[in-house]
C-alpha atoms as a PDB file:
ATOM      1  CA  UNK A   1     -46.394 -50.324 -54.182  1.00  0.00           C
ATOM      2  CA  UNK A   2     -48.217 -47.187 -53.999  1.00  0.00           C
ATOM      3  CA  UNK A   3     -45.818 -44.425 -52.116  1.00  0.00           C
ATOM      4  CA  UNK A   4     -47.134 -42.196 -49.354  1.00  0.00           C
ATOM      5  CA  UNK A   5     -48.237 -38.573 -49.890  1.00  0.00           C
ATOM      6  CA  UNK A   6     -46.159 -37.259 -47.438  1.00  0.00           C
ATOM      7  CA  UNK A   7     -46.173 -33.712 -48.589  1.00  0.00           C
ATOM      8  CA  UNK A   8     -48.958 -30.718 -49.112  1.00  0.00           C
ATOM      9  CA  UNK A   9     -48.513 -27.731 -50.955  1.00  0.00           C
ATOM     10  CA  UNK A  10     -50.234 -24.656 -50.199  1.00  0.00           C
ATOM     11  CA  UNK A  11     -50.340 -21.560 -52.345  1.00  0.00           C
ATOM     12  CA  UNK A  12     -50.351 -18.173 -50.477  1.00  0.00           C
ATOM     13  CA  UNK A  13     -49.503 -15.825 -53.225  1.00  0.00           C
ATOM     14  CA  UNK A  14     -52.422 -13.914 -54.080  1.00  0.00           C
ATOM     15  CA  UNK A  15     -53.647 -10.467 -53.053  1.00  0.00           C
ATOM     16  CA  UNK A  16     -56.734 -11.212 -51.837  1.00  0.00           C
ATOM     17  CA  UNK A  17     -58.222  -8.335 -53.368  1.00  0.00           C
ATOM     18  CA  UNK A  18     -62.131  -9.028 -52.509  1.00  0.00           C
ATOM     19  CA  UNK A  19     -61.172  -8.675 -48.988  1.00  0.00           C
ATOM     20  CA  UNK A  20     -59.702  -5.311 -49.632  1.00  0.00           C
ATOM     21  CA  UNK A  21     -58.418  -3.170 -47.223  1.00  0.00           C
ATOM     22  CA  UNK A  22     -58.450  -6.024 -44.585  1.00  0.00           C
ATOM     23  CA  UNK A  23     -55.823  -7.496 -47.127  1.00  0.00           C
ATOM     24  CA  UNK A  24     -54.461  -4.694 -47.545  1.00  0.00           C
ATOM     25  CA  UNK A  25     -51.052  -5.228 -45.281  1.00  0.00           C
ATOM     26  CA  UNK A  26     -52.314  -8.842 -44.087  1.00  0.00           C
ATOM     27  CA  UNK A  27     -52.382 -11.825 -45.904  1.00  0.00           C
ATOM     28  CA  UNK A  28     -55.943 -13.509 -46.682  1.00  0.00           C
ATOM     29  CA  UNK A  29     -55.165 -16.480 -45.509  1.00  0.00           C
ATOM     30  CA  UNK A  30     -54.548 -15.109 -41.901  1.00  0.00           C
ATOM     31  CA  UNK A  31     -58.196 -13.994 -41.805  1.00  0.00           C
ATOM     32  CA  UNK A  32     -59.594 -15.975 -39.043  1.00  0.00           C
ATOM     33  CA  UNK A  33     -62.789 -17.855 -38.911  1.00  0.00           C
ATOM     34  CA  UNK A  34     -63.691 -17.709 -34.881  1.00  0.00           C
ATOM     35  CA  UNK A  35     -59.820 -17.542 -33.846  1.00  0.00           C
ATOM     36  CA  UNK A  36     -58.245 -19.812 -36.272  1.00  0.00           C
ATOM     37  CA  UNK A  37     -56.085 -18.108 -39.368  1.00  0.00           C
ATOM     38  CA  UNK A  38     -57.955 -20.031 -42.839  1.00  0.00           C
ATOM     39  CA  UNK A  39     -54.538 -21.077 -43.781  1.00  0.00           C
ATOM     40  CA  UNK A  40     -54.232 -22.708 -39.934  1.00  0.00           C
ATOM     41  CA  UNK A  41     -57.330 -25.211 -40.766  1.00  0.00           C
ATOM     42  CA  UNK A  42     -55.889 -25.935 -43.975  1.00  0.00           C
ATOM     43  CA  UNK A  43     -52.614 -27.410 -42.620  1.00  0.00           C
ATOM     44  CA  UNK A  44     -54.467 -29.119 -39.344  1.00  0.00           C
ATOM     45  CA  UNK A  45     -56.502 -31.032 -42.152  1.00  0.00           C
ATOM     46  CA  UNK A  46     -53.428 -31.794 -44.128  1.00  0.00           C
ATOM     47  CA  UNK A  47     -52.033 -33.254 -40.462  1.00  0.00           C
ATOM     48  CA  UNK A  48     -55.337 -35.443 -40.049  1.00  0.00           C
ATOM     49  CA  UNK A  49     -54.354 -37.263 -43.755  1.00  0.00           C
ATOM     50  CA  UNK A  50     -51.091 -37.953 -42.098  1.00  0.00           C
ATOM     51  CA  UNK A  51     -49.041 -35.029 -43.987  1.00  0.00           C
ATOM     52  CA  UNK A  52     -45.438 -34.576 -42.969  1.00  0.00           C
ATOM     53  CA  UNK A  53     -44.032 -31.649 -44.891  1.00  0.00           C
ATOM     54  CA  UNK A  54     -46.062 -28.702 -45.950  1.00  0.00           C
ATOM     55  CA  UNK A  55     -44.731 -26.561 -48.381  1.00  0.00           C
ATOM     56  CA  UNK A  56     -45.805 -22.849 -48.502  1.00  0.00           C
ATOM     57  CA  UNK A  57     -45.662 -20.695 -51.988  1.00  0.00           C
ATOM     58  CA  UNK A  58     -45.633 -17.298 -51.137  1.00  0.00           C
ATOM     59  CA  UNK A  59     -45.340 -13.384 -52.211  1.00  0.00           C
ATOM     60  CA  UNK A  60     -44.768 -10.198 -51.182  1.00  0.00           C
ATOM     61  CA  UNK A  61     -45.900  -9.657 -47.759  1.00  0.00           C
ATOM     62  CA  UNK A  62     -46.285 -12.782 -46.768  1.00  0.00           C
ATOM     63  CA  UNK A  63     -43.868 -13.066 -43.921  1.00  0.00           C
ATOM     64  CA  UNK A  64     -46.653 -13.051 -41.237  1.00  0.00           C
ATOM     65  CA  UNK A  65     -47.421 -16.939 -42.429  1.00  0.00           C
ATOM     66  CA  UNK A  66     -44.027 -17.571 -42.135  1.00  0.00           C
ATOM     67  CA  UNK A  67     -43.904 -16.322 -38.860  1.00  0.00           C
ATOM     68  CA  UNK A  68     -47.503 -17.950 -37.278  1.00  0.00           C
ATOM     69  CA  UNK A  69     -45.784 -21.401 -38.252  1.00  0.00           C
ATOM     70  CA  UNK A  70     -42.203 -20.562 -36.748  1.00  0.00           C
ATOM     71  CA  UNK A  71     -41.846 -21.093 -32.903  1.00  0.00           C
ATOM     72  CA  UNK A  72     -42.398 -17.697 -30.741  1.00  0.00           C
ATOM     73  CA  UNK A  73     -40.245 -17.715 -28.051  1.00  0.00           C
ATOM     74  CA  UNK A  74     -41.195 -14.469 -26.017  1.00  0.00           C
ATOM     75  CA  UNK A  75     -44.941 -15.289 -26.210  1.00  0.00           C
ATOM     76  CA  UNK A  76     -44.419 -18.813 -25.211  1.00  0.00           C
ATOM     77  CA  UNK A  77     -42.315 -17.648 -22.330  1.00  0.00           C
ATOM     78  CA  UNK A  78     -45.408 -15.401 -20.999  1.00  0.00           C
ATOM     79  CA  UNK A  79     -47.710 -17.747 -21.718  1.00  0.00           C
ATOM     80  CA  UNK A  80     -45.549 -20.125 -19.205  1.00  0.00           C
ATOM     81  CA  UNK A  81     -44.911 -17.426 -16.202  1.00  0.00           C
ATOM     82  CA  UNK A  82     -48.844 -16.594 -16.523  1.00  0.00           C
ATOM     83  CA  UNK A  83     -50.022 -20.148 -15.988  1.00  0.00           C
ATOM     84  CA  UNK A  84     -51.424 -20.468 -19.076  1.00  0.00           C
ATOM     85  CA  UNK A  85     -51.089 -24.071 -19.747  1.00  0.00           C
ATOM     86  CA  UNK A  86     -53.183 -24.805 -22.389  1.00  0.00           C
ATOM     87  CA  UNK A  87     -52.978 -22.297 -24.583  1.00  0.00           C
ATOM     88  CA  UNK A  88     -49.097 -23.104 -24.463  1.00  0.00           C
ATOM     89  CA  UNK A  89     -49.760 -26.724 -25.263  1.00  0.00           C
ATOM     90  CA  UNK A  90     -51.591 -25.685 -28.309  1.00  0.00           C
ATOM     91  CA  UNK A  91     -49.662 -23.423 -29.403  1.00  0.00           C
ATOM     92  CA  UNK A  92     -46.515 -26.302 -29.490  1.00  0.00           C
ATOM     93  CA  UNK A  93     -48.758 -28.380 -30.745  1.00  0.00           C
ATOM     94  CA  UNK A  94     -49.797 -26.800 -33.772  1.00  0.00           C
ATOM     95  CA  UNK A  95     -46.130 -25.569 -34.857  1.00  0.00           C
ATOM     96  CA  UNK A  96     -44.686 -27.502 -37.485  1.00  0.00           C
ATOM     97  CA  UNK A  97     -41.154 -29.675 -36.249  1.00  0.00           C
ATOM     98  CA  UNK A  98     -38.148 -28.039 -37.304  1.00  0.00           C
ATOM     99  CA  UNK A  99     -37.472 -28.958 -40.941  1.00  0.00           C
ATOM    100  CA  UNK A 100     -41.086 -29.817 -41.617  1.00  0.00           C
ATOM    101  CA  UNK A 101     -42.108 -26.389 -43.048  1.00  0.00           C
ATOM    102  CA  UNK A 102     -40.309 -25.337 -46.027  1.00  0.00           C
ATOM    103  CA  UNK A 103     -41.376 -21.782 -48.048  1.00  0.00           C
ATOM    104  CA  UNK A 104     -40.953 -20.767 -51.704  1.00  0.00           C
ATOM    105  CA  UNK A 105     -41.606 -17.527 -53.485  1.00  0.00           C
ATOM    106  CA  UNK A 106     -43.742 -16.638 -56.356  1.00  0.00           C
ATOM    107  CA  UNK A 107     -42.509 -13.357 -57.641  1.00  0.00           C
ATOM    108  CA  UNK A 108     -44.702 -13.030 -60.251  1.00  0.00           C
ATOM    109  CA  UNK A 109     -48.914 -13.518 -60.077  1.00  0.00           C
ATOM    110  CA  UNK A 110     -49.068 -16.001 -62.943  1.00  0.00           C
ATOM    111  CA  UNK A 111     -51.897 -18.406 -61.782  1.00  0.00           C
ATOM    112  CA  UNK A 112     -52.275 -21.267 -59.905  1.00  0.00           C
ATOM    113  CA  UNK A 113     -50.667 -24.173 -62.540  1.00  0.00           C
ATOM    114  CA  UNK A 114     -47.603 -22.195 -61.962  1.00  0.00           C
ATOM    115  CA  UNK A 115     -47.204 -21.832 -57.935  1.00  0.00           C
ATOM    116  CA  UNK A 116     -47.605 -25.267 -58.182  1.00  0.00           C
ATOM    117  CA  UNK A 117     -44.985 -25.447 -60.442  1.00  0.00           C
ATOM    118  CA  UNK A 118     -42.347 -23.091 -57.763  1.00  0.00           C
ATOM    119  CA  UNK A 119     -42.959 -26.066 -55.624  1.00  0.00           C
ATOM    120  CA  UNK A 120     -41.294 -28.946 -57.509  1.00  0.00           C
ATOM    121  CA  UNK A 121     -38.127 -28.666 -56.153  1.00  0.00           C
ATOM    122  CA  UNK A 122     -39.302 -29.220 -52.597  1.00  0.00           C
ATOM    123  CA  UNK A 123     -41.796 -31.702 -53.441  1.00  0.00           C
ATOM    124  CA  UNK A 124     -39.484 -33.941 -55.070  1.00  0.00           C
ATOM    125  CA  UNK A 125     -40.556 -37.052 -57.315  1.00  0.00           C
ATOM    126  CA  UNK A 126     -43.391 -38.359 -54.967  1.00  0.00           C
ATOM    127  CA  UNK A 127     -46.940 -37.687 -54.767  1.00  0.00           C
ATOM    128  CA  UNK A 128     -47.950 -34.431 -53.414  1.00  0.00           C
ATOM    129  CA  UNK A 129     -51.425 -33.278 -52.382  1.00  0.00           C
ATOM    130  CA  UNK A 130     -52.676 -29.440 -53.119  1.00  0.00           C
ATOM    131  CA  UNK A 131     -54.861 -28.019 -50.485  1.00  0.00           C
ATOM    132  CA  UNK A 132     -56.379 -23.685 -51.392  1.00  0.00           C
ATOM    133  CA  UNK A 133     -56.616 -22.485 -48.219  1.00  0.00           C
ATOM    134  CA  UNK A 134     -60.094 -20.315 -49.754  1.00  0.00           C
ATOM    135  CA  UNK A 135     -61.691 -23.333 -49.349  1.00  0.00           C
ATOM    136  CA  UNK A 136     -62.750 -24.400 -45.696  1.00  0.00           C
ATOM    137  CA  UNK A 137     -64.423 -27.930 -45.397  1.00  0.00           C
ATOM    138  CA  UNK A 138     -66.497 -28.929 -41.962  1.00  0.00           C
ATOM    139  CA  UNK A 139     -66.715 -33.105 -41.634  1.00  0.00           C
ATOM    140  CA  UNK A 140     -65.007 -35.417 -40.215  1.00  0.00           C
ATOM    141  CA  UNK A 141     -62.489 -37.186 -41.617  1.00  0.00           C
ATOM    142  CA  UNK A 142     -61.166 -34.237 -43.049  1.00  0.00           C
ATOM    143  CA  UNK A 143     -61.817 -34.149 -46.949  1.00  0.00           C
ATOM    144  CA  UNK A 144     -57.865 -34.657 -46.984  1.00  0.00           C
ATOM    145  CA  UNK A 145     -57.715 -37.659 -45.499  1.00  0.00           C
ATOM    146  CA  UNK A 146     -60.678 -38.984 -47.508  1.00  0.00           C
ATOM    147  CA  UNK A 147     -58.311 -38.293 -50.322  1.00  0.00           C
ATOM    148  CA  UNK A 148     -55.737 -40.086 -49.237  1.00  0.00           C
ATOM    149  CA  UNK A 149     -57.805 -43.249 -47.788  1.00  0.00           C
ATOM    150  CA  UNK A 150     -59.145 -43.240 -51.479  1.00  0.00           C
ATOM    151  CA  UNK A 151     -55.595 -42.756 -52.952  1.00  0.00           C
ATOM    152  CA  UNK A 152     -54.047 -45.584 -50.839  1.00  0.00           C
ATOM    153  CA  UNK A 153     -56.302 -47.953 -53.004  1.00  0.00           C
ATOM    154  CA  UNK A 154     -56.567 -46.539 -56.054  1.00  0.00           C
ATOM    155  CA  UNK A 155     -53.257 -44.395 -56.587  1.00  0.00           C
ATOM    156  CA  UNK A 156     -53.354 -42.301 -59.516  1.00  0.00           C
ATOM    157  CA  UNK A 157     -54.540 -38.633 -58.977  1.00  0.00           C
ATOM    158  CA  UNK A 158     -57.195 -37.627 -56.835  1.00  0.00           C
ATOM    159  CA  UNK A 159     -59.508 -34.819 -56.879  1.00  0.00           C
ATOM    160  CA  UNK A 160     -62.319 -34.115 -54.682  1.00  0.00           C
ATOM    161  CA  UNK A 161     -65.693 -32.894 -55.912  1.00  0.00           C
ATOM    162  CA  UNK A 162     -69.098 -31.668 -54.798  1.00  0.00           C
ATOM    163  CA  UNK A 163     -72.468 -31.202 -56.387  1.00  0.00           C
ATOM    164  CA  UNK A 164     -73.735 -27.343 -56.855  1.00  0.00           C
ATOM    165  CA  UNK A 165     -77.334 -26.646 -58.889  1.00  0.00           C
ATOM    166  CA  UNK A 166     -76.743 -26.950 -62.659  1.00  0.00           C
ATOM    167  CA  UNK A 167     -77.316 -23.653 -63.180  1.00  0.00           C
ATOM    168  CA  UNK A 168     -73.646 -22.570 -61.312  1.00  0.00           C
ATOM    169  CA  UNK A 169     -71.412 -24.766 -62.964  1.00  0.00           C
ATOM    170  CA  UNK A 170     -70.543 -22.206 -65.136  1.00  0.00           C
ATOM    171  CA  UNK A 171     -68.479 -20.463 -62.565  1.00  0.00           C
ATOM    172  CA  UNK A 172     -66.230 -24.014 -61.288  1.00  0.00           C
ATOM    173  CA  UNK A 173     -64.274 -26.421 -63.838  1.00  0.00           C
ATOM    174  CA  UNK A 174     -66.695 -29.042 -63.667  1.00  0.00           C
ATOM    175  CA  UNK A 175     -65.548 -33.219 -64.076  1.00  0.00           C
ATOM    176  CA  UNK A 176     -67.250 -36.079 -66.187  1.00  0.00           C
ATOM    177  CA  UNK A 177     -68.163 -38.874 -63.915  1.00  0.00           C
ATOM    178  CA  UNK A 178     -67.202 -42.280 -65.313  1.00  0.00           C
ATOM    179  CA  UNK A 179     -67.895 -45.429 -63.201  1.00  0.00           C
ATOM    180  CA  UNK A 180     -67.191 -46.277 -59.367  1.00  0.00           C
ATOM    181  CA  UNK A 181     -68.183 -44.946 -56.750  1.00  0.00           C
ATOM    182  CA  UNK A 182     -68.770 -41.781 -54.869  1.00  0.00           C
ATOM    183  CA  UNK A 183     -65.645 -42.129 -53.292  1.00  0.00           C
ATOM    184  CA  UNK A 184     -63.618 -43.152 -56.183  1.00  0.00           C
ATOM    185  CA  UNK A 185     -64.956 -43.064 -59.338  1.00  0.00           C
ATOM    186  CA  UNK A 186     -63.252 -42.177 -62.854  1.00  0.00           C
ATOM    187  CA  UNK A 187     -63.155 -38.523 -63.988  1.00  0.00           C
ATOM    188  CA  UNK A 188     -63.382 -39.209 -68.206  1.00  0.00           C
ATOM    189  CA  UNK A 189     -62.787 -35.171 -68.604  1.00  0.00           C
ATOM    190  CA  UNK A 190     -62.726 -31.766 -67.062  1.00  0.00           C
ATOM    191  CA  UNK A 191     -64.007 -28.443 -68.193  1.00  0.00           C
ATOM    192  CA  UNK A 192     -63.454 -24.908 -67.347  1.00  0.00           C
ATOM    193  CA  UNK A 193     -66.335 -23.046 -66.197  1.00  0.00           C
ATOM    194  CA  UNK A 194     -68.808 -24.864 -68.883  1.00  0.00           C
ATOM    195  CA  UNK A 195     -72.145 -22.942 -70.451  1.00  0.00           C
ATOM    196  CA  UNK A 196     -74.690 -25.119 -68.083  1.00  0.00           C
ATOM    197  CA  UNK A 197     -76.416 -26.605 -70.644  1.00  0.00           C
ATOM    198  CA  UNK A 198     -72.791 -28.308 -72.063  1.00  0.00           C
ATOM    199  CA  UNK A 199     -71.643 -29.593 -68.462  1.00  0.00           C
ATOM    200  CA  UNK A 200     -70.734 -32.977 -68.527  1.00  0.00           C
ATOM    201  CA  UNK A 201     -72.043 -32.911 -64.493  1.00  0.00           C
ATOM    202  CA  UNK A 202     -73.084 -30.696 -61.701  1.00  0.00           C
ATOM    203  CA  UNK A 203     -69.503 -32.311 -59.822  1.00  0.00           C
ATOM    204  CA  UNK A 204     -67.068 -29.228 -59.046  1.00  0.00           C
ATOM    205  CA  UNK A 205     -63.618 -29.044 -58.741  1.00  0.00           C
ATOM    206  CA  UNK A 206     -63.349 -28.036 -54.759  1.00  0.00           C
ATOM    207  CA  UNK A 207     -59.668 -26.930 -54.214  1.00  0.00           C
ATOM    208  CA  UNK A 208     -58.539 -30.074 -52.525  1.00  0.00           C
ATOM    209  CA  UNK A 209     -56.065 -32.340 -54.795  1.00  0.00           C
ATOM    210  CA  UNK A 210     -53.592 -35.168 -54.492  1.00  0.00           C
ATOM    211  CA  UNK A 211     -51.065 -35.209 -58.038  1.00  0.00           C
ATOM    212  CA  UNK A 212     -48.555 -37.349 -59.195  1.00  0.00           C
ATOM    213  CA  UNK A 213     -44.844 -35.528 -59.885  1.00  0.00           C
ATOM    214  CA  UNK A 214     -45.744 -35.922 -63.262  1.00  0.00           C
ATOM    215  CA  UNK A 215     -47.933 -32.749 -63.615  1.00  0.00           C
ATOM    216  CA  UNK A 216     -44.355 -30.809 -63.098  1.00  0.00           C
ATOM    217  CA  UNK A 217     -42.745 -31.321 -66.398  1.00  0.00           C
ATOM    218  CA  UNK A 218     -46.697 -30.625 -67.868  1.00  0.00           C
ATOM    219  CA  UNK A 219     -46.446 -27.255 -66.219  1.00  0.00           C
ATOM    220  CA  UNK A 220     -43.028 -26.046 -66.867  1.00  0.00           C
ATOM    221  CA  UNK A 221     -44.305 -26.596 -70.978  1.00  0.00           C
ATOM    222  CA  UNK A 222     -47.814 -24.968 -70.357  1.00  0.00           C
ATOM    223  CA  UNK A 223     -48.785 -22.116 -72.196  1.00  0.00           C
ATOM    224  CA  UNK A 224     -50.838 -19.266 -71.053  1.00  0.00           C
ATOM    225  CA  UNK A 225     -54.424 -20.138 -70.759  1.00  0.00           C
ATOM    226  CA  UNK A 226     -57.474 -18.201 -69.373  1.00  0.00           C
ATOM    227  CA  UNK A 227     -56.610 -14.652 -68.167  1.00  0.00           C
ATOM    228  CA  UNK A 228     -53.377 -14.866 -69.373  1.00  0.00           C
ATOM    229  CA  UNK A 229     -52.102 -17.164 -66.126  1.00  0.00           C
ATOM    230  CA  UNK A 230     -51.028 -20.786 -66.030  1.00  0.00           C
ATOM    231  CA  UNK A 231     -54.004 -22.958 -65.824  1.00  0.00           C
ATOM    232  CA  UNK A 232     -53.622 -26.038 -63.406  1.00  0.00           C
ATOM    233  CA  UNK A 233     -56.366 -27.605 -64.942  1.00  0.00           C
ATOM    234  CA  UNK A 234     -55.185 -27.511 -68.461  1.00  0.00           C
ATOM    235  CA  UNK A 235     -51.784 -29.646 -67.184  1.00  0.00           C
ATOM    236  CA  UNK A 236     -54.262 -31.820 -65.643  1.00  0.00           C
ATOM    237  CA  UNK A 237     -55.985 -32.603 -69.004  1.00  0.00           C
ATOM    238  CA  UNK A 238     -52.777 -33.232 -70.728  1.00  0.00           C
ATOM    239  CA  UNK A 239     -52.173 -35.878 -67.833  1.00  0.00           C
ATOM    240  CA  UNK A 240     -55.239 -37.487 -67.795  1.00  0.00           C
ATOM    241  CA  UNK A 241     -54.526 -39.051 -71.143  1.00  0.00           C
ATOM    242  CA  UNK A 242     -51.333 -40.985 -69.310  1.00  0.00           C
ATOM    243  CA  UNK A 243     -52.469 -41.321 -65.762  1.00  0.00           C
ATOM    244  CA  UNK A 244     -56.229 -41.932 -64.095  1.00  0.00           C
ATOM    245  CA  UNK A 245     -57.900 -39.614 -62.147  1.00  0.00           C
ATOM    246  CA  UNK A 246     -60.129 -40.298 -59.380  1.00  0.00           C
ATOM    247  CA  UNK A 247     -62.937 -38.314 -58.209  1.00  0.00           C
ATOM    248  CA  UNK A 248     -63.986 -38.146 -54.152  1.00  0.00           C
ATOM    249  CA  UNK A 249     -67.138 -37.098 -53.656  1.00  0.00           C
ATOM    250  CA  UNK A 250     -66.347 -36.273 -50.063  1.00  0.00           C
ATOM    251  CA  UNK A 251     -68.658 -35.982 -46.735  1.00  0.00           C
ATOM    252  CA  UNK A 252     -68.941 -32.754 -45.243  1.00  0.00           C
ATOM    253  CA  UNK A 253     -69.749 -28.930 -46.040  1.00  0.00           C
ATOM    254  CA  UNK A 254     -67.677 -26.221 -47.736  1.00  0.00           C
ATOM    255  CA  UNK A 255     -67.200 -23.081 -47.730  1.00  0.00           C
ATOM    256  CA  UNK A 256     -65.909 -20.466 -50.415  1.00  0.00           C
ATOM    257  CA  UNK A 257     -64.064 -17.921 -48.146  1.00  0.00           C
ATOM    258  CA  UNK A 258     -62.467 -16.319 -51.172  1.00  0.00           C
ATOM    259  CA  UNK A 259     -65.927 -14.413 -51.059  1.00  0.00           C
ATOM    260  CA  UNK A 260     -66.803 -12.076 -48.428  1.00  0.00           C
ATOM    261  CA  UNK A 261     -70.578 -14.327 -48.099  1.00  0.00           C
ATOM    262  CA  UNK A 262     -68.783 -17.890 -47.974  1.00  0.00           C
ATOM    263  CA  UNK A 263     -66.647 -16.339 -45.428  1.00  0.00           C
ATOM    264  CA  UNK A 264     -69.031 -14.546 -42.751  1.00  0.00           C
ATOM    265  CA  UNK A 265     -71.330 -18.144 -43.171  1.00  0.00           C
ATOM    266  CA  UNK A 266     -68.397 -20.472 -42.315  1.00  0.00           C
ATOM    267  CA  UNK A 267     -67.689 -17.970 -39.430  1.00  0.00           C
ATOM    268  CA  UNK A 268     -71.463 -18.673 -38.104  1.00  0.00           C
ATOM    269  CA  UNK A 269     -70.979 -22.311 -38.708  1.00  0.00           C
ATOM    270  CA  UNK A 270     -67.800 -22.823 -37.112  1.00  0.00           C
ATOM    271  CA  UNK A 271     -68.866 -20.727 -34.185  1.00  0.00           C
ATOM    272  CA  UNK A 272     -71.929 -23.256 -33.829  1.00  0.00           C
ATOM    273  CA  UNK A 273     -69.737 -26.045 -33.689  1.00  0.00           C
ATOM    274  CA  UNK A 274     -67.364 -24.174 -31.226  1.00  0.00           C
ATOM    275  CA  UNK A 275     -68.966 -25.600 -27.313  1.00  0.00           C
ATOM    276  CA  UNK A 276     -66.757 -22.660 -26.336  1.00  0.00           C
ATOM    277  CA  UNK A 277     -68.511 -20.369 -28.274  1.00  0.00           C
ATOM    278  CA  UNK A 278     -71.678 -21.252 -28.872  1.00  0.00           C
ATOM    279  CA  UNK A 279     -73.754 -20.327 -26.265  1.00  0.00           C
ATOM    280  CA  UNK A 280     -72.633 -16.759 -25.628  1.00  0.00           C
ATOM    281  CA  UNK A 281     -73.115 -16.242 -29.787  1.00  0.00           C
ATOM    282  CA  UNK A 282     -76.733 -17.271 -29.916  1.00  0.00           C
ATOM    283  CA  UNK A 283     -77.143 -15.274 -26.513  1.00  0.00           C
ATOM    284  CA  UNK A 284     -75.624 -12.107 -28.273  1.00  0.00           C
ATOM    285  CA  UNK A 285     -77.509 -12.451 -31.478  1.00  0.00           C
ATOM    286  CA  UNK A 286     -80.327 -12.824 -29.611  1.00  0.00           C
ATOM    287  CA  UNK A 287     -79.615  -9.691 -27.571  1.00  0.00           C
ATOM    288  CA  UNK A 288     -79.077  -7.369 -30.182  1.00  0.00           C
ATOM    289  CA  UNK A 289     -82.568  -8.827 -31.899  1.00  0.00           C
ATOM    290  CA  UNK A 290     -81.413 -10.820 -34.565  1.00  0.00           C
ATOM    291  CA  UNK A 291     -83.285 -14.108 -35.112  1.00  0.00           C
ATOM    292  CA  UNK A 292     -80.784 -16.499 -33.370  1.00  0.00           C
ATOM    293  CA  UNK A 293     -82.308 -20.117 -33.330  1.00  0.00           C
ATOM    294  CA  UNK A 294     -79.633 -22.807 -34.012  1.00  0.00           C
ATOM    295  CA  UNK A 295     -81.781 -24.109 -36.567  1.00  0.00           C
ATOM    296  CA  UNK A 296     -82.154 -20.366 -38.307  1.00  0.00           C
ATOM    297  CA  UNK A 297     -78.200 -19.296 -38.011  1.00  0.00           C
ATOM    298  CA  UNK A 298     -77.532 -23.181 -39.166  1.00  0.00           C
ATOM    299  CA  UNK A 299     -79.572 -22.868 -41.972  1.00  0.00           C
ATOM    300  CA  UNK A 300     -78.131 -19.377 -43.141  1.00  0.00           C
ATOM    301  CA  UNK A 301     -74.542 -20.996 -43.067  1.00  0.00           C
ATOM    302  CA  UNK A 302     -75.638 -23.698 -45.355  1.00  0.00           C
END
């Protein structure tokens, strides 16, 4: 019987340098898109697959996560005097149950193969799935809980992919499509940021996973691989000649908001999406002169 993925990891570790001096004493996964931290739509997709325990690998100066998933008893209180229902209900809502969050540290920045690897204690011998909070996805389902529909039938390890133009594979690790289909076909191979013209495919890698426990012991023997870190993908190779993997081409749009461009367009798309928000944007674009049609602002989020 296939078991349940019943727990996400999330790594938090990194500087976030490109966002520099916002990141400076706040973590880049607190930058919001509209009024929602990134890390915050990573975990509410992770919820949506049916996700039970999220696991957080952290570093220095990364308390402030800690503390947006921990209950906050003097703001809840005002909320409650002032009448503000709704905003209290979310807030309750959206914080983990006690016991349901659990945080590790990585105290060293030695790639993402091994803050996977701090996890494996609190992950345990059960499949896990790997969400980068960078990555912001807009469909519905969620792409996690595409995963996991796809997973339920197929077991194995799951990775998601998209299509980009052949001519940017080089900067993605890029899979070899074998047969099935779109959502779950076999990846024959993976390569790391291939020359276009030696890609397998145009089908990138897009920071949403679900791994068996058996990438653990992989990780703790990996070596260093490209820019002197521990390389995810290369334990992944070594485990794809004992275990399938399964490629999701999933429905819906991402965004990159580990760049400063990915991250102002999913702001503009998220905002369109927002009936709360909406209106008042295109009115204030508008104001100021910017060209503000909802096809326009659409199309530039794209």
């Amino acid at each position: 019987m296939t078991m349940r993925v019943r727990t996400a990891v999330f790594p938090v570790a990194g500087l976030g340098t490109r966002f520099l001096p916002a990141t400076k004493a706040m973590p880049k996964e607190m930058l919001t898109v509209v009024d929602r931290p990134l890390i915050q739509y990573a975990v509410d997709e992770a919820k949506e697959a049916g996700i039970e325990h999220f696991v957080f690998v952290t570093g220095r100066n990364k308390g402030v996560i800690e503390d947006h998933f921990d209950r906050q008893y003097e703001l809840e209180k005002t909320l409650e005097l002032r009448g503000k229902a709704t905003a209290l209900a979310q807030l309750r809502r959206e914080t983990p149950s006690a016991g349901h969050a659990s945080f590790t540290r990585q105290q060293e920045p030695l790639g993402l193969g091994h803050a996977v690897w701090c996890a494996r204690d609190l992950v345990g011998d059960e499949p896990f799935a790997l969400l980068l909070p960078d990555m912001l996805f807009m469909g519905k389902p969620g792409v996690m809980r595409q995963m996991v529909e796809t997973f339920e039938v197929t077991a194995g390890n799951v990775v998601a992919v998209e299509e980009v133009p052949h001519d940017q594979v080089s900067a993605y690790g890029v899979v070899a499509r074998g047969h099935g289909p779109d959502n779950a076909f076999r990846i024959e191979a993976m390569v790391e940021k291939p020359n276009p013209q030696d890609a397998p495919s145009n089908l990138i890698i897009s920071g949403r996973y679900i791994l068996q426990p058996a990438i653990f012991a992989l990780l703790a023997e990996q070596t260093m691989g490209a820019g002197g870190e521990i390389q995810l993908t290369d334990a992944m190779l070594a485990l794809m000649g004992r275990q399938p993997f399964i490629g999701v081409k999933y429905a819906g749009k991402s965004f990159d908001c580990g760049s400063k461009s990915g991250f102002l367009a999913a702001n503009v798309a998220f905002a369109l999406e927002r009936d709360d928000v909406r209106d008042q944007f295109l009115a204030l674009l508008t104001d100021r002169g910017i060209e503000a049609s909802f096809t326009t602002i659409a199309q530039a989020a794209e």
